[in-house]
N, C-alpha and C. Protein backbone atom coordinates (compact mmCIF):
# COMPACT_ATOMS: atom_id res chain seq x y z
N UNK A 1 25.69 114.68 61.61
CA UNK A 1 25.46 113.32 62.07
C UNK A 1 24.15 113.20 62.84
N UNK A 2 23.48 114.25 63.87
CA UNK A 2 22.33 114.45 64.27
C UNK A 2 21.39 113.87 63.35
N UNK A 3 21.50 114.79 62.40
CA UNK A 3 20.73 114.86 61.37
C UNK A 3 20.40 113.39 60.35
N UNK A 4 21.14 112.89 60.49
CA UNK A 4 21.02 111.53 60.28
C UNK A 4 20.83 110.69 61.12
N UNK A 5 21.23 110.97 61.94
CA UNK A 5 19.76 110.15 63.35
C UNK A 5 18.80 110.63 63.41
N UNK A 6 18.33 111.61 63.28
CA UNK A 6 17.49 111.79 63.57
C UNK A 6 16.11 110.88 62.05
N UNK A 7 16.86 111.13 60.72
CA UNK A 7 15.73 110.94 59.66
C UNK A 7 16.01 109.70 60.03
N UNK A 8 16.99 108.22 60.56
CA UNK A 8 16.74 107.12 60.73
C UNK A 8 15.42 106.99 61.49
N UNK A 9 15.88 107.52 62.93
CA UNK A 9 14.85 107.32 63.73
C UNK A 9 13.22 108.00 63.41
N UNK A 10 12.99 108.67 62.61
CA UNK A 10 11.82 108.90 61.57
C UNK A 10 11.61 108.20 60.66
N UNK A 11 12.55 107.17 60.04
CA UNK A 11 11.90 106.32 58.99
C UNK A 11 11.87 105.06 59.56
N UNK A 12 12.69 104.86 60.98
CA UNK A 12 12.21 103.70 62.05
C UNK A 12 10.65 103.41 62.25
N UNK A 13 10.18 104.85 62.41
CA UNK A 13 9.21 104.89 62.71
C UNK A 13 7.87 104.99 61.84
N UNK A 14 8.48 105.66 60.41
CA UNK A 14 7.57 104.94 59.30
C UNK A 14 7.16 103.50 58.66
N UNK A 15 8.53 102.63 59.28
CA UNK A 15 8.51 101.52 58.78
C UNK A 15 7.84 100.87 60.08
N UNK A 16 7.71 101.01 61.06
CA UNK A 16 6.95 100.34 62.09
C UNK A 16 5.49 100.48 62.12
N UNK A 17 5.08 101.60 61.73
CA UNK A 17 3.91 101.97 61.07
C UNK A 17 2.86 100.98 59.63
N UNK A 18 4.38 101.01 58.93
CA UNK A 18 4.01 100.15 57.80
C UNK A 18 4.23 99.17 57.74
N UNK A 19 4.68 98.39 58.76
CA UNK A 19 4.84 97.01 59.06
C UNK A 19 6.23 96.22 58.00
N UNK A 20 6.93 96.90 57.97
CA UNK A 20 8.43 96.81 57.15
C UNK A 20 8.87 95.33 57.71
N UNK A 21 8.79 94.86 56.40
CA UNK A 21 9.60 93.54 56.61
C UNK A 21 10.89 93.61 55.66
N UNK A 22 12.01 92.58 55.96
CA UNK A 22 13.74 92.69 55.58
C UNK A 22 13.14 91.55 53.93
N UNK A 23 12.25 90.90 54.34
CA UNK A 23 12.27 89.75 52.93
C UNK A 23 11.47 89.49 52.16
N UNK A 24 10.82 91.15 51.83
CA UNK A 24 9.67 91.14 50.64
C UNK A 24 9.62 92.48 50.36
N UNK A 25 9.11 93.19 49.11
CA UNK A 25 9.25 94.62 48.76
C UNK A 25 8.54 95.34 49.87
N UNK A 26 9.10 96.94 50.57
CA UNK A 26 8.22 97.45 51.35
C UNK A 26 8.36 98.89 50.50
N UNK A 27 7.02 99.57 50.47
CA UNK A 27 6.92 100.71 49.53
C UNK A 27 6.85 101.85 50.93
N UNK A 28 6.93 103.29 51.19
CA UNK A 28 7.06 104.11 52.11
C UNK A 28 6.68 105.12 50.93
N UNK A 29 5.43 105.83 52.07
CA UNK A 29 4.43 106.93 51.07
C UNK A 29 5.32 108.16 51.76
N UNK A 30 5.82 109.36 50.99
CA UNK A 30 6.63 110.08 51.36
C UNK A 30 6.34 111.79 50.82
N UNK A 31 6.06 112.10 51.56
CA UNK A 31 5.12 113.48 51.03
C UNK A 31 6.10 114.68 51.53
N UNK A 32 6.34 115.27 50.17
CA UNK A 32 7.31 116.23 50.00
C UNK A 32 8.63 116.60 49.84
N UNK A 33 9.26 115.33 49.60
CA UNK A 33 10.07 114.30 49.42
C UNK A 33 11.60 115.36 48.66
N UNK A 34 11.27 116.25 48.11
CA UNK A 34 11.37 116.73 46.68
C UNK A 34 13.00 117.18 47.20
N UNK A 35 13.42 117.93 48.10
CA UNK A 35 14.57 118.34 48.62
C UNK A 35 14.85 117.12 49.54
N UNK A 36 14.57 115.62 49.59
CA UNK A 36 15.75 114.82 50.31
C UNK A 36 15.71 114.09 49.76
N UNK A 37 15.35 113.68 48.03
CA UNK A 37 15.78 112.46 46.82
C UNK A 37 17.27 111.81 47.21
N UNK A 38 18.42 112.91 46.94
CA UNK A 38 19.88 112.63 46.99
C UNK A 38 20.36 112.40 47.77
N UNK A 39 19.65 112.58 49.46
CA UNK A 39 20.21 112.16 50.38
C UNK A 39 19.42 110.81 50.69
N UNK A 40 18.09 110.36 50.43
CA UNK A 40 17.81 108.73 50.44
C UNK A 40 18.71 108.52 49.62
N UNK A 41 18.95 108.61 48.49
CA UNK A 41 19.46 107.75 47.39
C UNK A 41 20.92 107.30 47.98
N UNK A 42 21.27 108.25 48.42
CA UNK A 42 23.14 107.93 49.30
C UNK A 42 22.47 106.85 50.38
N UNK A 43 21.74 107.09 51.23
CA UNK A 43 21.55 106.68 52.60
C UNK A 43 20.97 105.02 52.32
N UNK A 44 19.87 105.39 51.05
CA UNK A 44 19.47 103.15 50.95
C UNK A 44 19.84 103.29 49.44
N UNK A 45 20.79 102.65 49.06
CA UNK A 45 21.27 102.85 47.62
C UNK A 45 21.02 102.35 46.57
N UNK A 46 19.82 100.73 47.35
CA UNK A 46 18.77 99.80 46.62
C UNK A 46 18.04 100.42 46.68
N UNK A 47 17.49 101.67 47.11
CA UNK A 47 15.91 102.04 47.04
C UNK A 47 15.46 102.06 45.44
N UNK A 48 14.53 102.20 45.20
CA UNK A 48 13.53 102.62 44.22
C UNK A 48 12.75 103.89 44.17
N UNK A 49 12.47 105.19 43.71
CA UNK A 49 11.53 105.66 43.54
C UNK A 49 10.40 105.77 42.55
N UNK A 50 9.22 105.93 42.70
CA UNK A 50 7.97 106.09 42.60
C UNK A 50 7.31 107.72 42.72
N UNK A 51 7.25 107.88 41.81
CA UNK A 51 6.67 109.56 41.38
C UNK A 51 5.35 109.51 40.84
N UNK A 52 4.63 110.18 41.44
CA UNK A 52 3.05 110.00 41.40
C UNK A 52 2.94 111.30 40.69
N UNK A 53 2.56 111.04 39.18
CA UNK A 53 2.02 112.26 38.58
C UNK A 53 0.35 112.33 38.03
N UNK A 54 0.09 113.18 38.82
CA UNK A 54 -1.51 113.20 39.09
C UNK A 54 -1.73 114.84 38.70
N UNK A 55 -2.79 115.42 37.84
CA UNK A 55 -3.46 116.59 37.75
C UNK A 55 -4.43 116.96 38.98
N UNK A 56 -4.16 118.37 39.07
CA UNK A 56 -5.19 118.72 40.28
C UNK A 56 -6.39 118.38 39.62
N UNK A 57 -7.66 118.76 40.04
CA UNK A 57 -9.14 118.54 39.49
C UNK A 57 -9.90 119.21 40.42
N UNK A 58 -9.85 119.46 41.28
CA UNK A 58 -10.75 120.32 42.76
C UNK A 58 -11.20 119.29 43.30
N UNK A 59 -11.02 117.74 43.49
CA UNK A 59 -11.97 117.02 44.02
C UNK A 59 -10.55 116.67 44.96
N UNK A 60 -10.92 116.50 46.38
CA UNK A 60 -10.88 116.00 47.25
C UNK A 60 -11.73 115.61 48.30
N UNK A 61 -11.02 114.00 48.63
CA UNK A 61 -11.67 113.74 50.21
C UNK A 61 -11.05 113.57 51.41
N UNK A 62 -9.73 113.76 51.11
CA UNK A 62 -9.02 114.08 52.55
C UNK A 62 -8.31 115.31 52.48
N UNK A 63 -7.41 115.84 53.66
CA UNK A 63 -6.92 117.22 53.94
C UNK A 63 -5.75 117.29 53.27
N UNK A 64 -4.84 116.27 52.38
CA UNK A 64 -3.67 116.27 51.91
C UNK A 64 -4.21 116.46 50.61
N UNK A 65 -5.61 115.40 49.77
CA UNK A 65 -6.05 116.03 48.62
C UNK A 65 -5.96 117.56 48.59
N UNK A 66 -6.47 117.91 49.43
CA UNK A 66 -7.22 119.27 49.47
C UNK A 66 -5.89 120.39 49.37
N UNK A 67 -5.03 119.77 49.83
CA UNK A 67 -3.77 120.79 50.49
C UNK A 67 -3.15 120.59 48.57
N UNK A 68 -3.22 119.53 47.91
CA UNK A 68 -2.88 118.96 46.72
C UNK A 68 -3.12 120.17 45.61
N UNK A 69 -4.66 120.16 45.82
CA UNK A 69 -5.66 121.06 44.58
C UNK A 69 -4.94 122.13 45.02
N UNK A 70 -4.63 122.94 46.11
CA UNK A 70 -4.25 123.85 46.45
C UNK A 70 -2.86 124.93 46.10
N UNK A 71 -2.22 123.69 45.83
CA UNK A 71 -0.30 123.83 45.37
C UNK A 71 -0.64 124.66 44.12
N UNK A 72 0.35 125.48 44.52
CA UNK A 72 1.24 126.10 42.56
C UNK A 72 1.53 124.86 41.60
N UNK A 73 1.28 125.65 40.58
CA UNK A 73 1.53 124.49 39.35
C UNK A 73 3.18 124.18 39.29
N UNK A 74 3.65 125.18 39.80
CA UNK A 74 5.45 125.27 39.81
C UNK A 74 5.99 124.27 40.80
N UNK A 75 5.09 124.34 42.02
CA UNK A 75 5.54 123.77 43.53
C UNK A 75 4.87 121.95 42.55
N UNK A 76 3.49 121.91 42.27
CA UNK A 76 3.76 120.49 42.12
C UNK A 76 4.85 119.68 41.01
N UNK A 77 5.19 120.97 40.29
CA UNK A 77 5.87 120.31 39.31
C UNK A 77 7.18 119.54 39.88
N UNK A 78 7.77 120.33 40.90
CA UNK A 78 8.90 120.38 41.15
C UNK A 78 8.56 118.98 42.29
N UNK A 79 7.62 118.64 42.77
CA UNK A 79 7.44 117.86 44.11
C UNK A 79 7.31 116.04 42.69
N UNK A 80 6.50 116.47 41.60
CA UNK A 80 6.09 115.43 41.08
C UNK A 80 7.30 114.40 40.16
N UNK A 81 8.29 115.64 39.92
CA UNK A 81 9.83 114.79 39.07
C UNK A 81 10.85 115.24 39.91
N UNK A 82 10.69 114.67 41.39
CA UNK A 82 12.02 115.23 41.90
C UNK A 82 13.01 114.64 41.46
N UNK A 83 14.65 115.55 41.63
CA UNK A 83 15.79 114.80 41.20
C UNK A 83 16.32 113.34 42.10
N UNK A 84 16.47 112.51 41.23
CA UNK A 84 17.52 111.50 41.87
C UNK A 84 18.49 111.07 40.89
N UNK A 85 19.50 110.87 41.85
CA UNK A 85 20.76 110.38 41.83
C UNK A 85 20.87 109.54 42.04
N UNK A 86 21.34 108.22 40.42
CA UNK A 86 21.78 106.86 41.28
C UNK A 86 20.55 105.89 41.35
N UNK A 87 19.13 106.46 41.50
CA UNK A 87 18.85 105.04 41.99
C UNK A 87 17.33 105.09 40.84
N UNK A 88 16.94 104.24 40.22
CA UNK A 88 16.11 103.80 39.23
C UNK A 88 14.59 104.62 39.78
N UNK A 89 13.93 105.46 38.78
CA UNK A 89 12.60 106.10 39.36
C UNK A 89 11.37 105.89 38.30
N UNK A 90 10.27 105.81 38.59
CA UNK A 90 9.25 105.33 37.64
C UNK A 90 8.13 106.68 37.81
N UNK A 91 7.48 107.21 37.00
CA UNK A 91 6.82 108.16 36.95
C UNK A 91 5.50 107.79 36.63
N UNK A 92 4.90 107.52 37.93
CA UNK A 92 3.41 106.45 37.57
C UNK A 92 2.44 107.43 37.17
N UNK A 93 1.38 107.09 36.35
CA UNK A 93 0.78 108.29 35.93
C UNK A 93 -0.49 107.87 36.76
N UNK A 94 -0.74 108.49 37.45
CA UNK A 94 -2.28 108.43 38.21
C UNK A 94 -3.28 107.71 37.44
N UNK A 95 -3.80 108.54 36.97
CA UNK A 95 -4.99 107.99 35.83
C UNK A 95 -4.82 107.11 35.22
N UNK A 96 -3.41 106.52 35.08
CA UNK A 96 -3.84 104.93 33.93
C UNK A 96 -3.29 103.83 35.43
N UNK A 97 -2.96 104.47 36.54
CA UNK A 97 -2.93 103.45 37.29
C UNK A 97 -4.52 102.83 37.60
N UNK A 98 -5.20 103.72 37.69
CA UNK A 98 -6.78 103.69 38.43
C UNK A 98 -7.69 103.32 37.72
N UNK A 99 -7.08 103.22 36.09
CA UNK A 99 -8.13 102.71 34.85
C UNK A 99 -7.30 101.46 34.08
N UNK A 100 -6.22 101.61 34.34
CA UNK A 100 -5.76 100.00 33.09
C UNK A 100 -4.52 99.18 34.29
N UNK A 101 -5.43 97.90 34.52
CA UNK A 101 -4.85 96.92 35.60
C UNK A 101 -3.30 96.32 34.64
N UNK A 102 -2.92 96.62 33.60
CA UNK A 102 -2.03 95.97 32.78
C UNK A 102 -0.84 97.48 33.62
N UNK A 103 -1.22 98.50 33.46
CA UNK A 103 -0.12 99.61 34.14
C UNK A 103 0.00 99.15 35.41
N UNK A 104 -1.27 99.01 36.14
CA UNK A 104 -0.60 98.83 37.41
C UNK A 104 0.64 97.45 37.35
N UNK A 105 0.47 96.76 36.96
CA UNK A 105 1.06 95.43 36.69
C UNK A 105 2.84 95.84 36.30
N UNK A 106 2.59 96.81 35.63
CA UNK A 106 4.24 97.50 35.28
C UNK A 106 4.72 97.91 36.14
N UNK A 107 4.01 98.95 36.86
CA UNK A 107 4.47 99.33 38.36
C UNK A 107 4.70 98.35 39.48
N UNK A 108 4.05 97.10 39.52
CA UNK A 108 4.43 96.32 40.22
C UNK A 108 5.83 95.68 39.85
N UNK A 109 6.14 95.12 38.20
CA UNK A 109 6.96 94.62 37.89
C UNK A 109 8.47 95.70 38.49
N UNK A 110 8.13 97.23 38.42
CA UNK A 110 9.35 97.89 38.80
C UNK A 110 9.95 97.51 40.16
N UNK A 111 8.52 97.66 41.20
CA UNK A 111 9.01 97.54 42.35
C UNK A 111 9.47 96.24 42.78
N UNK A 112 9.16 95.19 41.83
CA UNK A 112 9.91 94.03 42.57
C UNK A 112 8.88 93.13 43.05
N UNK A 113 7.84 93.68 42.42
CA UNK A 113 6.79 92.24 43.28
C UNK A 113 7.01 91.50 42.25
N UNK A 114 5.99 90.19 43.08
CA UNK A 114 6.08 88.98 41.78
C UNK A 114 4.47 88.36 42.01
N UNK A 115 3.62 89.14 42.92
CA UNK A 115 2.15 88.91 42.25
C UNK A 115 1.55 89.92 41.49
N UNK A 116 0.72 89.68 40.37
CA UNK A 116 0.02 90.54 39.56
C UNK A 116 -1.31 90.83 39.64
N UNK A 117 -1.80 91.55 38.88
CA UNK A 117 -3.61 91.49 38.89
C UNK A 117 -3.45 90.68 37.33
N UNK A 118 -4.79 89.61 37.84
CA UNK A 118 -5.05 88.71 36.86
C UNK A 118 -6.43 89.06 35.67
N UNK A 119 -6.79 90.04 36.20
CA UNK A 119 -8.27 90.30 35.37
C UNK A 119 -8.81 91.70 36.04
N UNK A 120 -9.93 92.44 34.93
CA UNK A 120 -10.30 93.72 34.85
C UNK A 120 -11.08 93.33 36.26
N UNK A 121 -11.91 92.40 36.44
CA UNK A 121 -12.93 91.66 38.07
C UNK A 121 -11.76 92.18 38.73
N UNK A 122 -10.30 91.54 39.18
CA UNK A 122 -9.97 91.31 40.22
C UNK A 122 -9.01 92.87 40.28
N UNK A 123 -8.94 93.60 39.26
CA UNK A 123 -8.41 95.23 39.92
C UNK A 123 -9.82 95.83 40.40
N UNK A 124 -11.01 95.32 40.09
CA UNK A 124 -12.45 96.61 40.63
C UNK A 124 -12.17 96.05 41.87
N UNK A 125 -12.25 94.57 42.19
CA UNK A 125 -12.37 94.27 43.41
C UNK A 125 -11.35 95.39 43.88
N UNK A 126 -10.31 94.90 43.93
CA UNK A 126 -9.19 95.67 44.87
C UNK A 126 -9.67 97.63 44.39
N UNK A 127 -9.86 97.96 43.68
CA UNK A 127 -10.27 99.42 44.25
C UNK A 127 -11.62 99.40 45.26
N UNK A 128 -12.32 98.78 45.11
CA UNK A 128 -13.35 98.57 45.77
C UNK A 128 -12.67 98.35 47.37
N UNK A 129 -11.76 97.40 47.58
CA UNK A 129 -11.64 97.08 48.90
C UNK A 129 -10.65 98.59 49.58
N UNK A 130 -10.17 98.92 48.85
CA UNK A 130 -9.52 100.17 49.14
C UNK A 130 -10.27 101.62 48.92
N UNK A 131 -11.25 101.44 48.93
CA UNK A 131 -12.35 102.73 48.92
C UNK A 131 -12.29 103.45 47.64
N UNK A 132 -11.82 103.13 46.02
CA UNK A 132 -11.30 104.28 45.82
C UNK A 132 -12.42 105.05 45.40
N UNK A 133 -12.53 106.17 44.95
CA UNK A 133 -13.29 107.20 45.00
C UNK A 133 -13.29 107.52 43.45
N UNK A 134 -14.61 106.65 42.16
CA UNK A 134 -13.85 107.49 41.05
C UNK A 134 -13.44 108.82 40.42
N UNK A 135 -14.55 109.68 41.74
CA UNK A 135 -14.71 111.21 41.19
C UNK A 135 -12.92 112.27 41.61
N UNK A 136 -12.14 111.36 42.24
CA UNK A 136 -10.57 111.67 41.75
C UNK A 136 -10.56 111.97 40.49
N UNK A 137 -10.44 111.22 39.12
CA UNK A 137 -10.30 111.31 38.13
C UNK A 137 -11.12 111.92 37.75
N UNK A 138 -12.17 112.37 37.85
CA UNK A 138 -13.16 113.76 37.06
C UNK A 138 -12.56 114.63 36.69
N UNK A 139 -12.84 115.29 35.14
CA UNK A 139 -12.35 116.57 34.75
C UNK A 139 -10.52 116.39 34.81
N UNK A 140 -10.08 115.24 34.56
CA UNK A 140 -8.65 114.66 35.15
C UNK A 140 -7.81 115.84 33.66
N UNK A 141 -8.47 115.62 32.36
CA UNK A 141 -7.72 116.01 31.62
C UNK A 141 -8.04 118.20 31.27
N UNK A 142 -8.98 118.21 31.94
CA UNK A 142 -9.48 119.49 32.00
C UNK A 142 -8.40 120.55 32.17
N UNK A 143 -7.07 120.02 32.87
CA UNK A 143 -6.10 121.09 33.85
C UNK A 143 -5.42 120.73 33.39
């Protein structure tokens, strides 16, 4: 029972972070996730997951990229399709999120939004406003 106070009061505190509201989709970035799928899935039983399958490439610009390129091919495998039980999971593929605004649009439709990207202009904008970096995807299919 600790133990379940305790991950509340840790995802209290992720969601205060992320500004969690009760009456619109809230997404929670969750790194390493891979051994507590079955116990979210019991604990919020509406959740959704989101599985980010991305190839290493050696390019990073922060310390979690870096820690990324770094992993066993075994360890990411296992982190990138973790098991769930019960609750609906989407296996976004990196690279066609960051190149075709019609995927991202699917991924939105999973999670429950109900605005889209309207045009190839208005996804550059939004990577643009979010820094993204295209040299992520370099050499993407190389590995």
């Amino acid at each position: 029972m600790e133990n379940i106070k305790n991950i509340k009061n840790g995802l209290n505190l992720s969601w205060q972070l992320y500004k969690f509201q009760t009456s619109v989709t809230n997404c929670v970035k969750i790194i390493n996730i891979k051994n507590k799928t079955t116990f979210l899935s019991n604990l919020f039983p509406n959740s959704k997951f989101v599985s980010i399958i991305r190839h290493q490439n050696n390019f990073y610009s922060t310390d979690e990229g870096k820690r990324f390129n770094e992993r066993e091919k075994t360890e990411l495998l296992e982190t990138q399709r973790p098991l769930i039980e019960g609750n609906p999971m989407f296996h976004l593929d990196f690279y066609k999120f960051f190149t075709d605004f019609d995927y991202v649009n699917k991924v939105l439709k999973f999670i429950g939004h109900d605005k889209f990207i309207t045009s190839e202009k208005e996804f550059n904008d939004l990577k643009e406003k979010i820094d993204f970096d295209d040299r992520v995807l370099t050499n993407y299919f190389d590995k």
